[in-house]
Protein backbone atom coordinates (compact mmCIF):
# COMPACT_ATOMS: atom_id res chain seq x y z
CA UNK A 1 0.00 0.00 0.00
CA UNK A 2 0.78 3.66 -0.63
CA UNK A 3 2.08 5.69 2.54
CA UNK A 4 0.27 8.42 3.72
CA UNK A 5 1.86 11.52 6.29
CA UNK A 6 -1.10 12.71 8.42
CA UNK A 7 -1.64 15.98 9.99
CA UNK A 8 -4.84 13.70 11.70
CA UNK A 9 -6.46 10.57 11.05
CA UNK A 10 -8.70 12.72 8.48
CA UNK A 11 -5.81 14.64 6.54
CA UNK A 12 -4.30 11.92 4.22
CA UNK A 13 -1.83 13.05 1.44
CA UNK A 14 0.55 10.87 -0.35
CA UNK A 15 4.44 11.83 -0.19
CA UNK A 16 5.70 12.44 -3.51
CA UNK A 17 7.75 9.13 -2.99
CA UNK A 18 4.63 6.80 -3.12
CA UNK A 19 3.02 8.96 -6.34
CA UNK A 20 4.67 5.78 -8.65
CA UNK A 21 3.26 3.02 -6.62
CA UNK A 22 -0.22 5.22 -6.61
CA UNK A 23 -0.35 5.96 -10.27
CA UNK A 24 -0.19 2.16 -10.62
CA UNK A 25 -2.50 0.85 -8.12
CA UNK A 26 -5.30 2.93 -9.58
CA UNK A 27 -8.08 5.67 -8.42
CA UNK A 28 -5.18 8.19 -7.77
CA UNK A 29 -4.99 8.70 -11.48
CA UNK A 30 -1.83 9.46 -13.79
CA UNK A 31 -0.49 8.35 -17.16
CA UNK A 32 -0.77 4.60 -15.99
CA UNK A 33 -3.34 2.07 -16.92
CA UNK A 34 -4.79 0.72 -20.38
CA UNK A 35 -5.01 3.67 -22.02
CA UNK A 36 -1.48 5.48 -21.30
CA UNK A 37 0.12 2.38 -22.80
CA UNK A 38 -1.18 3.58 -26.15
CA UNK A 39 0.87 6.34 -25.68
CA UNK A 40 -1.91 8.62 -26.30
CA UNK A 41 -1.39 11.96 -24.51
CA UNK A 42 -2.65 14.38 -27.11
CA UNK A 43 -4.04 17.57 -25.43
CA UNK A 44 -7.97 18.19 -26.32
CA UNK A 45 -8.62 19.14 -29.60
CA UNK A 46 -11.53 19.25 -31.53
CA UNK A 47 -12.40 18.71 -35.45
CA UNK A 48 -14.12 21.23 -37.57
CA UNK A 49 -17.37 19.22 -37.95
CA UNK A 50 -18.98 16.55 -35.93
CA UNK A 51 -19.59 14.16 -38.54
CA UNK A 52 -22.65 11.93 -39.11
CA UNK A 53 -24.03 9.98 -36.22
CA UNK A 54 -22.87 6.25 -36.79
CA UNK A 55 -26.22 4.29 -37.19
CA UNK A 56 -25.70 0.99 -34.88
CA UNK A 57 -27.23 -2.60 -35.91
CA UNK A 58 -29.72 -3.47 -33.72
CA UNK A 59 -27.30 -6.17 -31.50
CA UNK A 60 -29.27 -7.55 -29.09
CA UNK A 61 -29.10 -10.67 -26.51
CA UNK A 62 -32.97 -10.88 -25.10
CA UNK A 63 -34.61 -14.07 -24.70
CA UNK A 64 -37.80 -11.90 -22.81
CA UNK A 65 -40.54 -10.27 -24.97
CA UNK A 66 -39.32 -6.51 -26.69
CA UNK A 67 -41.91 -3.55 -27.15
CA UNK A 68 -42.18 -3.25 -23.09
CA UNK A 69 -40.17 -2.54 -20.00
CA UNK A 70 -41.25 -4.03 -16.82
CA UNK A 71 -41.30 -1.15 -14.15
CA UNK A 72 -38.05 -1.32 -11.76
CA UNK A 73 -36.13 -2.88 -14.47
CA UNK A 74 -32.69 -2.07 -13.90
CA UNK A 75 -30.60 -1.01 -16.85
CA UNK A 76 -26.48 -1.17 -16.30
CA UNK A 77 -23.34 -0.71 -18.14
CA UNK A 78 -21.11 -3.36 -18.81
CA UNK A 79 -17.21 -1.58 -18.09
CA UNK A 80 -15.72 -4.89 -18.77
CA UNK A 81 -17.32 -5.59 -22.51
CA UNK A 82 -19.00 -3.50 -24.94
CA UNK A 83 -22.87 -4.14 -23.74
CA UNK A 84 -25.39 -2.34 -21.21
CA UNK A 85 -27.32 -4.84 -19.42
CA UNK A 86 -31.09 -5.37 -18.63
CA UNK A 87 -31.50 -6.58 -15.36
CA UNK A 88 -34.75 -7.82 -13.36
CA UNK A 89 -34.01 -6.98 -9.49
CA UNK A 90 -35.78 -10.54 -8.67
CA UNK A 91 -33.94 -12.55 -10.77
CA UNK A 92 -30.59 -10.64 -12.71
CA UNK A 93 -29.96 -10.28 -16.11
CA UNK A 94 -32.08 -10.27 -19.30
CA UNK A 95 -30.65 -9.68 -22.05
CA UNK A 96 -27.94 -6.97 -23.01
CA UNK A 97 -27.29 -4.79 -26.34
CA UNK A 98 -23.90 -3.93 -27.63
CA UNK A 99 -23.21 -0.17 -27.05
CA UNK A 100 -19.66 0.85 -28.07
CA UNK A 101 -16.69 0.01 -26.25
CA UNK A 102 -16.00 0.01 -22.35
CA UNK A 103 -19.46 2.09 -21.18
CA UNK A 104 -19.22 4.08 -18.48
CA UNK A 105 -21.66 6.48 -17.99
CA UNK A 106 -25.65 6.32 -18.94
CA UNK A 107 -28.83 8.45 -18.74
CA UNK A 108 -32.51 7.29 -19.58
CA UNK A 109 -34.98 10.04 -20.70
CA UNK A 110 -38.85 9.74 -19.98
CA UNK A 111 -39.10 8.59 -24.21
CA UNK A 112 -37.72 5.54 -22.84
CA UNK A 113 -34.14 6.14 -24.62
CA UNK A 114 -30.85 5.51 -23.18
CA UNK A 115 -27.61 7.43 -23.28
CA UNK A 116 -24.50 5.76 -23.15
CA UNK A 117 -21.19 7.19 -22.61
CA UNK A 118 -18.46 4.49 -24.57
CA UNK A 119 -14.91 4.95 -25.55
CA UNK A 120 -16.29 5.56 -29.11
CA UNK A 121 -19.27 7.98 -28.79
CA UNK A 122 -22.70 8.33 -27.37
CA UNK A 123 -24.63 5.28 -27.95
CA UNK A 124 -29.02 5.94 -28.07
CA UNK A 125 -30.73 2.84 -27.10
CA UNK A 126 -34.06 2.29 -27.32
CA UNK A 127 -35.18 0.20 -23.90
CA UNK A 128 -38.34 -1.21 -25.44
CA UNK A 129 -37.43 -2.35 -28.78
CA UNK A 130 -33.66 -3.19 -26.82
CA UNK A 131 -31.62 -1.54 -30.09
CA UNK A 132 -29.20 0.42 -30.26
CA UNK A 133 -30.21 3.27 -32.78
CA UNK A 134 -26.99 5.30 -33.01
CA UNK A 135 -23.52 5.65 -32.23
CA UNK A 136 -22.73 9.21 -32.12
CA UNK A 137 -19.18 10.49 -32.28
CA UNK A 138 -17.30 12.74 -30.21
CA UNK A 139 -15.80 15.77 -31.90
CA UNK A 140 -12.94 15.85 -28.96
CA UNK A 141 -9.75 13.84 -30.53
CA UNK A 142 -9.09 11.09 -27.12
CA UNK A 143 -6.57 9.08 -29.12
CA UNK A 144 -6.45 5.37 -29.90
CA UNK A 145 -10.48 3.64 -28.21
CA UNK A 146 -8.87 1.28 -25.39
CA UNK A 147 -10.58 -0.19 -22.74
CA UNK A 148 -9.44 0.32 -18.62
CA UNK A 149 -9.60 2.93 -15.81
CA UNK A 150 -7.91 5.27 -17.80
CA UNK A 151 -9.35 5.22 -21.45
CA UNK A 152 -10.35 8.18 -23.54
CA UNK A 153 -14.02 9.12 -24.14
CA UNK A 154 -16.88 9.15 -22.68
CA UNK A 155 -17.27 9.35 -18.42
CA UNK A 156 -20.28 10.96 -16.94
CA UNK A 157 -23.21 11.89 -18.67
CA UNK A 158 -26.48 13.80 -18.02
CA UNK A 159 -29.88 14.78 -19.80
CA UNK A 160 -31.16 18.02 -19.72
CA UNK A 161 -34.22 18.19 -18.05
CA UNK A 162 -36.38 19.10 -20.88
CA UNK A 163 -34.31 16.05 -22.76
CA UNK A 164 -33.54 18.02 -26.10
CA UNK A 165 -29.74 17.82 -24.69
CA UNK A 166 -27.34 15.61 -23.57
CA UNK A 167 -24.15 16.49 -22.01
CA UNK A 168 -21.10 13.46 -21.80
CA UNK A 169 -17.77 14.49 -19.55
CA UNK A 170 -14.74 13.22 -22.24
CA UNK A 171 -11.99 12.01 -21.24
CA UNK A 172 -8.65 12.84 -22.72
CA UNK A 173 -5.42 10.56 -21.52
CA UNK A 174 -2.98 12.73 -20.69
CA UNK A 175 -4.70 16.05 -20.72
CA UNK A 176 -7.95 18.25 -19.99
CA UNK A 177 -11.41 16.96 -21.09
CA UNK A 178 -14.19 18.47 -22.40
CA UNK A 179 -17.88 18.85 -22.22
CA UNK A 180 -19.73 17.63 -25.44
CA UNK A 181 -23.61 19.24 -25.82
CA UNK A 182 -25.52 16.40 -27.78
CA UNK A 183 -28.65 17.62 -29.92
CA UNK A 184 -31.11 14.76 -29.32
CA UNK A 185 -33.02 15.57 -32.06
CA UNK A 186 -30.70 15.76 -34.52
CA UNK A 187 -27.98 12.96 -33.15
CA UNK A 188 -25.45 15.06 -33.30
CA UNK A 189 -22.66 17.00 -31.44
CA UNK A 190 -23.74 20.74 -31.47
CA UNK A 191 -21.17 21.86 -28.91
CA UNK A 192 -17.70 21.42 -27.28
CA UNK A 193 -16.44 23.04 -23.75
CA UNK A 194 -13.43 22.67 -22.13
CA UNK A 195 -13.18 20.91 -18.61
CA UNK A 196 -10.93 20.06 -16.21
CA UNK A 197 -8.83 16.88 -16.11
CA UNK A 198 -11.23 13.01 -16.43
CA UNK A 199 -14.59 14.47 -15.81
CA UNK A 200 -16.15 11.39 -13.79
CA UNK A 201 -19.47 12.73 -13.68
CA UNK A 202 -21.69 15.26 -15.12
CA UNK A 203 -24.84 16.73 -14.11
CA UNK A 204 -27.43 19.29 -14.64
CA UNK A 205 -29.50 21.70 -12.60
CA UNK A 206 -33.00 21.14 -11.78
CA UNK A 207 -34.02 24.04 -14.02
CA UNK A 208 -31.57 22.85 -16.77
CA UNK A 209 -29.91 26.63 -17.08
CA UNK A 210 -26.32 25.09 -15.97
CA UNK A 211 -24.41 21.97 -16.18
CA UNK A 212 -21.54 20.41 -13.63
CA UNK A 213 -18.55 18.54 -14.40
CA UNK A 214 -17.03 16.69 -11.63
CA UNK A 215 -13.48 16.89 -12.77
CA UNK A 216 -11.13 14.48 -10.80
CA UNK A 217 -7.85 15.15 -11.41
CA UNK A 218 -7.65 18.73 -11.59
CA UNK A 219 -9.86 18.36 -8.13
CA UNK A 220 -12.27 20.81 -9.01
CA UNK A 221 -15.82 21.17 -10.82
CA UNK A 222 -16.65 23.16 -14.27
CA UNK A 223 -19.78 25.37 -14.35
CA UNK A 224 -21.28 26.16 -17.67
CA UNK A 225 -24.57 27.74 -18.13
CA UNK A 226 -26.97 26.27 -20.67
CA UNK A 227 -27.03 29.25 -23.13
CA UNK A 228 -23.94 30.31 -23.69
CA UNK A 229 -22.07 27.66 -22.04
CA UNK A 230 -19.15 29.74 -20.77
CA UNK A 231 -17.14 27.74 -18.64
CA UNK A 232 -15.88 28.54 -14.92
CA UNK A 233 -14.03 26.19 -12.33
CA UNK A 234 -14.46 25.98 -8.90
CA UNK A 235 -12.13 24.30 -6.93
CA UNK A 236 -13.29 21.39 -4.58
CA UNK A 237 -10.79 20.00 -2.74
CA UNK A 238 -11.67 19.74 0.88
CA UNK A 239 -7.77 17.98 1.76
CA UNK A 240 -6.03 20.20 -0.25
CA UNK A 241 -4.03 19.67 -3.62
CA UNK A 242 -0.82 18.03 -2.51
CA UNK A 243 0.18 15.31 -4.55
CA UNK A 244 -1.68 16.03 -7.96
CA UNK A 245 -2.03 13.70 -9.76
CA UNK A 246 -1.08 11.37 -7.26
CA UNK A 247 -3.31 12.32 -4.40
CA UNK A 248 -6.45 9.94 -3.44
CA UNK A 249 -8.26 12.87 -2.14
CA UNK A 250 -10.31 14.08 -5.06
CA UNK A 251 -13.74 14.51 -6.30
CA UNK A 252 -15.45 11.39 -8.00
CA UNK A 253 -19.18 11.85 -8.22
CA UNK A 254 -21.66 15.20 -7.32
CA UNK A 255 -25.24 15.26 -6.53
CA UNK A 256 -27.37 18.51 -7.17
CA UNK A 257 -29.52 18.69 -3.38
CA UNK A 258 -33.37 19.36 -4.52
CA UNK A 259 -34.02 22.33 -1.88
CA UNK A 260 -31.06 24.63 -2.98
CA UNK A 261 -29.28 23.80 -6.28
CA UNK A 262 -26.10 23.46 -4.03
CA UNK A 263 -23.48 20.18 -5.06
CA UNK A 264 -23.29 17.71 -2.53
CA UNK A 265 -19.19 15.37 -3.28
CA UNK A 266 -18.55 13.28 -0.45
CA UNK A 267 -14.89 12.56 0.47
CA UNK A 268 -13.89 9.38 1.87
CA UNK A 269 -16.36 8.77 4.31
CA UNK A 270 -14.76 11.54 6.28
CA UNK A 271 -16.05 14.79 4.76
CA UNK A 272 -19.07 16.43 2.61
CA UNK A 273 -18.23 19.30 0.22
CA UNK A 274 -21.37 20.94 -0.19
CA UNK A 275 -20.84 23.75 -3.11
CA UNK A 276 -22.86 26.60 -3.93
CA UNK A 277 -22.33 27.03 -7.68
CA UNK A 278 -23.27 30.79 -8.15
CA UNK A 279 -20.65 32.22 -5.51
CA UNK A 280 -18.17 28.94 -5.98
CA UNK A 281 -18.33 28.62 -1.93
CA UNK A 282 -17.82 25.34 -0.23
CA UNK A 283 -18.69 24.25 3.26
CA UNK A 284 -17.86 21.41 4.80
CA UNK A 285 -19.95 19.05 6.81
CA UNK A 286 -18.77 15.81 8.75
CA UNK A 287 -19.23 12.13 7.34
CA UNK A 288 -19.09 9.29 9.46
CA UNK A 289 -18.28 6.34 7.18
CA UNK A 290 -14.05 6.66 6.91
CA UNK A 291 -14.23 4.95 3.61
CA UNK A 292 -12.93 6.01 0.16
CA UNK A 293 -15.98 6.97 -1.48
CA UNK A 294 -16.92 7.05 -5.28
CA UNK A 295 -20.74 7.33 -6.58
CA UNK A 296 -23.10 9.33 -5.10
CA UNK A 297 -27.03 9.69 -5.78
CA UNK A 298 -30.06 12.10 -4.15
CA UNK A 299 -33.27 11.06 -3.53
CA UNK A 300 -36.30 13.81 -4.25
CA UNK A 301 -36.69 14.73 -0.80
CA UNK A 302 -33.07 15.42 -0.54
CA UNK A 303 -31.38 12.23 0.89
CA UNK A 304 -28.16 11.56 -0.09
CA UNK A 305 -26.36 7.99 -0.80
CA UNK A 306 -22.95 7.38 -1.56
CA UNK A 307 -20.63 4.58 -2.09
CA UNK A 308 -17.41 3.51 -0.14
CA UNK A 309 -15.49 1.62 -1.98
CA UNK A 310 -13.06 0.16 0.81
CA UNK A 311 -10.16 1.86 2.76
CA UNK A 312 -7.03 3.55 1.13
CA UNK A 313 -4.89 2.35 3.92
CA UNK A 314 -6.53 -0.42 6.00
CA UNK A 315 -4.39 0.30 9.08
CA UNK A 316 -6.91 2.99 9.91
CA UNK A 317 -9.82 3.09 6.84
CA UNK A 318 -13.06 1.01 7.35
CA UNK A 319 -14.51 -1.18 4.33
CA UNK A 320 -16.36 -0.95 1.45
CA UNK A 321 -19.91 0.76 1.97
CA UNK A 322 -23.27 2.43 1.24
CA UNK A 323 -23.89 5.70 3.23
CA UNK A 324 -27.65 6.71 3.54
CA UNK A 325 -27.54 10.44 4.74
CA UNK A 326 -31.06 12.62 5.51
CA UNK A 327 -31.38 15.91 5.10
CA UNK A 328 -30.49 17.29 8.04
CA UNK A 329 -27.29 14.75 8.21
CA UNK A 330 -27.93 12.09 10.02
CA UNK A 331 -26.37 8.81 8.81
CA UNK A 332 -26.72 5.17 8.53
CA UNK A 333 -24.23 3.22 6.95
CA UNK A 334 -24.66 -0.26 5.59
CA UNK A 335 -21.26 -2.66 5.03
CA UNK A 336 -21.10 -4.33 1.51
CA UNK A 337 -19.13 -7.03 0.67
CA UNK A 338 -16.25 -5.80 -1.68
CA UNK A 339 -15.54 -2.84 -3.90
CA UNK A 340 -18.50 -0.70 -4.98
CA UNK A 341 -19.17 1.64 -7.60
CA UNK A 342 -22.37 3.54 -8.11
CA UNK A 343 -25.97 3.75 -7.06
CA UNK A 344 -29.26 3.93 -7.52
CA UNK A 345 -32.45 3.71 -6.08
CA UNK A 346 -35.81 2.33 -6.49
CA UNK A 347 -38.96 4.39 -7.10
CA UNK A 348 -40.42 3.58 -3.79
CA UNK A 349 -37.42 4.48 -2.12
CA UNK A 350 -36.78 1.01 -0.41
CA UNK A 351 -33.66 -0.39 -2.00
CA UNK A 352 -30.64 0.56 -3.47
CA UNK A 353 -28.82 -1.07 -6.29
CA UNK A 354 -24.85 -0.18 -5.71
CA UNK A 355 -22.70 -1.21 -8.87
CA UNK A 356 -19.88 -4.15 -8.41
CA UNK A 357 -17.50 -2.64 -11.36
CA UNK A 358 -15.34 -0.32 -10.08
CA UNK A 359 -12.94 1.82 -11.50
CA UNK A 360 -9.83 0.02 -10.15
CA UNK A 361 -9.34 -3.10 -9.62
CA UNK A 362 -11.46 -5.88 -7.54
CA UNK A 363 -14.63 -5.06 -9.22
CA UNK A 364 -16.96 -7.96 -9.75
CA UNK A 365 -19.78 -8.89 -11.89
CA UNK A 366 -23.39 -7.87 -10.31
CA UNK A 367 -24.73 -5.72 -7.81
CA UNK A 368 -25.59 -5.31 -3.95
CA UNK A 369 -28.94 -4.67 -3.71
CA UNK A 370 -29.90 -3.51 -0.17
CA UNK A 371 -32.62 -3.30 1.71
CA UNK A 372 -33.10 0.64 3.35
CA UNK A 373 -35.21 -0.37 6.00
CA UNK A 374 -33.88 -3.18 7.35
CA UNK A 375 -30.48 -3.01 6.04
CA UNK A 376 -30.44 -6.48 4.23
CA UNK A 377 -28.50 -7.25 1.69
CA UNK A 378 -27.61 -9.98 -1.28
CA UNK A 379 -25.49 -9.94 -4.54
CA UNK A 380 -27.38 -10.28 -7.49
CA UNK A 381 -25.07 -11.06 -11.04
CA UNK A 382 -25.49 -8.77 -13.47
CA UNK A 383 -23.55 -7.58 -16.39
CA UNK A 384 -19.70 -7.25 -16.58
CA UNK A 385 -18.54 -4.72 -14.15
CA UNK A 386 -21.30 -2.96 -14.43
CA UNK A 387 -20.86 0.81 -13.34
CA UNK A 388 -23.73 3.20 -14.40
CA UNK A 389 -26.81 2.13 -13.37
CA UNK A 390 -30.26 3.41 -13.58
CA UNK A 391 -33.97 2.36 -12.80
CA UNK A 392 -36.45 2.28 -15.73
């Protein structure tokens, strides 16, 4: 494991002498991993003209009956192949549909279409038929499509609220990302901002006038507002920026909180940035977990879950995790077995569904699916390390 000096059990920054053995172990980032050994490190760029969408056969693995969706049917991306999954909470999966290579991210609008954010462009699925209708490219030159932690493309990806936009976080290896605007209508790139460094996650205001980048290695979030789409950073990093691109202690995943608009980006179990976008402020409130954390959700009424994924150094770290946090902060926290990714939750509000992929190494192939009120939990196999995740 990495070594750590600590100001206090909370304050944990690598020494620049454990940055190698970081870069290669995973989540810290870096040059390392899949896609650095392409040697692709080409800053952001962008070409004149989007280019025609890619129409996509419709590939599809579904031995149920197509033309419906059974409410609560889970839909997940499959990290480890080129597939998102169809999953039935009861019983696992049904079915998948070839996307585009390694999925990460993926959105599903109220037409019943799905978003997918692959190494090669925005796939558009259609979750009744099970099709995949497009493959839309990115205008932002990533290098080489690989598959790993660190390949370029798509990351996070969010729908605008009146769904004639989509918005996908790219990923460049080796340099900043950008922010893609998607026309839905047309199936085409309209747009391209620039972010900050592997946007894990994007997302959009309630009233769909701006749009948030969770930018991981540059430990910081880019602002753009939905007209003119003028970029501004705000820095979030509640441990400071020592180490770079070495450090642990970065942002991974924001929620938007219902009540105020603010950005909720929990930090290892330990900490809860909570970030007012219009003045760039950030407050800090206590988390009670001690876990490195990773995806984070919010309920309607403003309940926050996020995902530990396990300790960074298991000396003093607890294990892997789902954090239930109300409103006014109190906390229950419910131990999974092994690493975690992402989460989502059920329309009643019962149970969450927490991702087995993982961004680094020890993911496995299905979810946790846990019980809120009683705290029970079972794996359920599903996909092949499934990260996004969302609840038709």
């Amino acid at each position: 494991m990495p070594k750590f000096r600590r100001s206090s059990r909370a304050a944990r920054v690598l020494v620049p002498g454990a940055v190698t053995v970081v870069l290669l172990a995973g989540c810290a980032q870096g040059s390392g991993g899949t896609a650095a050994a392409t040697g692709a490190t080409t800053p952001a760029a962008t070409s004149p003209t989007a280019g025609p969408p890619t129409p996509g056969s419709p590939v599809t693995v579904t031995p149920g009956p197509k033309g419906t969706v059974a409410p609560g049917t889970l839909l997940v991306t499959d990290f480890g192949a080129d597939t998102v999954t169809f999953v039935d909470p009861a019983r696992g999966s049904t079915g998948s549909v070839k996307v585009g290579t390694a999925p990460y991210g993926l959105v599903v609008g109220e037409d019943g279409r799905a978003w997918v954010a692959t190494a090669e462009g925005v796939a558009v699925v259609d979750t009744a038929s099970r099709e995949r209708l497009a493959l839309i490219p990115y205008r932002t030159d990533t290098g080489p499509v690989t598959t790993g932690e660190y390949r370029g493309g798509g990351m996070g990806i969010a729908l605008a609220p009146d769904g004639r936009r989509v918005y996908v976080g790219v990923n460049v290896p080796g340099g900043n990302g950008t922010l893609e605007v998607v026309d839905t209508a047309a199936l085409r790139v309209t747009d391209v901002v620039p972010v900050g460094r592997r946007p894990f996650d994007v997302d959009v205001s309630r009233d769909g006038t701006e749009v948030y980048a969770t930018n991981h290695d540059s430990f910081d979030v880019t602002v753009a507002a939905a007209g003119t789409l003028e970029p501004r950073r705000i820095e979030v990093a509640p441990y400071g920026t020592e180490g770079g691109l070495g450090s642990w202690l970065k942002p991974h995943y924001t929620a938007v909180r219902p009540s105020d608009g603010k950005l909720l980006l929990p930090f290892e179990g330990e900490r809860l940035a909570v970030v007012d976008p219009g003045t760039g402020r950030t407050t800090i409130e206590p988390m009670t977990a001690n876990t490195h954390q990773h995806g984070a959700t919010v309920t309607a009424d403003g309940t926050l879950l996020a995902v530990g994924t396990g300790p960074i150094d298991p000396d003093v770290d607890e294990g892997p995790s789902l954090t239930v946090r109300t409103p006014g902060g109190a906390e229950r926290v419910y131990p999974l077995e092994g690493p975690h990714e992402n989460v989502a939750v059920s329309g009643d509000g019962r149970t969450a569904y927490v991702t087995g992929g993982f961004t680094r190494d020890g993911y496995w192939d299905g979810l946790s699916v846990v019980d809120l009120a009683t705290g029970d939990t079972h794996r359920l196999a599903a996909g092949s390390r499934p990260l996004g995740i969302a609840v038709l």
